[in-house]
Protein backbone atom coordinates (compact mmCIF):
# COMPACT_ATOMS: atom_id res chain seq x y z
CA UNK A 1 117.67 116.52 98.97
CA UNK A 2 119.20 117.54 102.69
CA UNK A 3 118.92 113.98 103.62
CA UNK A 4 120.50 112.17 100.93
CA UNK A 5 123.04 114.92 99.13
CA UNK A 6 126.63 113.81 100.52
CA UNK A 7 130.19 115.14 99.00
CA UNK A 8 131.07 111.83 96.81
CA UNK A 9 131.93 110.51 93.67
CA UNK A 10 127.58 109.94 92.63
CA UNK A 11 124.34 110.49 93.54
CA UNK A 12 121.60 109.00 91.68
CA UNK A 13 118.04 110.66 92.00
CA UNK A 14 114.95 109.00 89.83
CA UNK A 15 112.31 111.45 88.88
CA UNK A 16 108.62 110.91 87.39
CA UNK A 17 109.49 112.68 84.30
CA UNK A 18 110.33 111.81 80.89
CA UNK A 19 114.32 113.19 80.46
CA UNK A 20 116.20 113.51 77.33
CA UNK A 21 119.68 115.25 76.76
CA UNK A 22 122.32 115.26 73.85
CA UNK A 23 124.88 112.64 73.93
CA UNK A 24 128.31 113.71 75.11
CA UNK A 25 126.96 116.93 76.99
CA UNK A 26 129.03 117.97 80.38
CA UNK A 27 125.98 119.95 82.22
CA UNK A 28 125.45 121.12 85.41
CA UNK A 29 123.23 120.12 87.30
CA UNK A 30 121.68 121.84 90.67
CA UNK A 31 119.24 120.81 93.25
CA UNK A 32 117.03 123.03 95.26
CA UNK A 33 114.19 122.97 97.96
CA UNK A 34 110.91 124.10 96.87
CA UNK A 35 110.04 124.39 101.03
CA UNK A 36 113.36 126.67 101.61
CA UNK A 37 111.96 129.55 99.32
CA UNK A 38 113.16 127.49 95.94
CA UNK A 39 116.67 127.30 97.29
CA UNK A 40 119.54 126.27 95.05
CA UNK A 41 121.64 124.34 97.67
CA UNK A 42 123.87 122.02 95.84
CA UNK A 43 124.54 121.30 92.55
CA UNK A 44 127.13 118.76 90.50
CA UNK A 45 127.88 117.56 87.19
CA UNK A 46 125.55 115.33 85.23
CA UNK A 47 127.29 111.70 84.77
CA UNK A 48 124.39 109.64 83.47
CA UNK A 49 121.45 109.61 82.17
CA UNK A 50 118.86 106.01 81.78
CA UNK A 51 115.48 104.92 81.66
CA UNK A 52 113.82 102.40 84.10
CA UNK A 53 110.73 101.10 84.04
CA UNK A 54 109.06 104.38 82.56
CA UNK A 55 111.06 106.74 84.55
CA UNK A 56 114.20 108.95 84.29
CA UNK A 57 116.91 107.83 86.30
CA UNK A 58 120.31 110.22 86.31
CA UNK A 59 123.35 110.28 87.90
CA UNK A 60 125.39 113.01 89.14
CA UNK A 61 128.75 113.26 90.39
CA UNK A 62 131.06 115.81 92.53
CA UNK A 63 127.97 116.65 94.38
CA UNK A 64 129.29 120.40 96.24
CA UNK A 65 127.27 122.80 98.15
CA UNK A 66 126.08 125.83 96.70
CA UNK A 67 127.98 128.57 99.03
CA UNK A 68 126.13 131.51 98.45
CA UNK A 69 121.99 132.23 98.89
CA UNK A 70 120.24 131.76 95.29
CA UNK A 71 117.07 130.98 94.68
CA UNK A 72 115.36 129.06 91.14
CA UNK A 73 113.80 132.68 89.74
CA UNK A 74 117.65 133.51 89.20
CA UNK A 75 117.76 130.75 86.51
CA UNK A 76 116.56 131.32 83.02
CA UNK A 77 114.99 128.87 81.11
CA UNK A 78 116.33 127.60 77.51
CA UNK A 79 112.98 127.29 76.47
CA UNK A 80 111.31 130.46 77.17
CA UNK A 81 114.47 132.60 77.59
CA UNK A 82 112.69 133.79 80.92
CA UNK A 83 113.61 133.46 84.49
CA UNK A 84 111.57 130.68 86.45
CA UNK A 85 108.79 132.14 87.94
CA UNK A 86 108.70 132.17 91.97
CA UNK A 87 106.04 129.21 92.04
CA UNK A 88 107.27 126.98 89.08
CA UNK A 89 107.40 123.79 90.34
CA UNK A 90 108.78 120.78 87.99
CA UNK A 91 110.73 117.86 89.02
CA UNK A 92 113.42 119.80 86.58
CA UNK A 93 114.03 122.19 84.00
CA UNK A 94 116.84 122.85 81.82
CA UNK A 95 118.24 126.37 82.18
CA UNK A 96 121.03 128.51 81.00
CA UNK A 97 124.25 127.92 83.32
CA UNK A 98 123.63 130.32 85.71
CA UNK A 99 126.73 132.88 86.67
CA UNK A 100 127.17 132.23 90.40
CA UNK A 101 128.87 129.03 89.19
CA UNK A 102 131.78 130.86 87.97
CA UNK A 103 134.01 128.82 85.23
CA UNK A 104 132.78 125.11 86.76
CA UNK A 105 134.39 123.39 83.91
């Protein structure tokens, strides 16, 4: 993510996996590095959301940098209602917003 995350109006990222989400949902959406000790370092807010050619492909816009150190076993899972464990490793995973983003809408 270090070498392709600028401040900007979108970034579009494809991933492997199969994504669905409700229409008209504003959610968050943050980016970490699995080699930095699953580091959240930037995050945004989910624009768009598509399928091409059997893969997810979704777009995300006022890309910022996380300021503070936080890590993925801070977020909690919807599904589960439990934090990620330390060596969960998905291409993503919808969570509850997590606090350190403060009132991001």
């Amino acid at each position: 993510m270090n070498e392709t995350a600028s401040p900007g109006p979108l970034q579009t990222i494809k991933t492997g996996s199969l994504f669905v989400i409700g229409i008209n949902t504003i959610m968050p959406v943050l980016f970490g590095d699995i080699l930095i000790w699953n580091s959240i370092q930037y995050w945004g807010i989910l624009k768009d959301v598509h399928f091409e050619n059997g893969k997810t492909l979704f777009t995300v816009g006022q890309l910022r940098q996380v300021k503070e150190k936080h890590t993925a076993p801070e977020l909690v899972l919807r599904s589960t209602g439990k934090n990620i464990g330390q060596f969960f490793v998905r291409d993503y995973s919808i969570c509850y917003t997590p606090e350190f983003l403060g009132d991001w809408q």
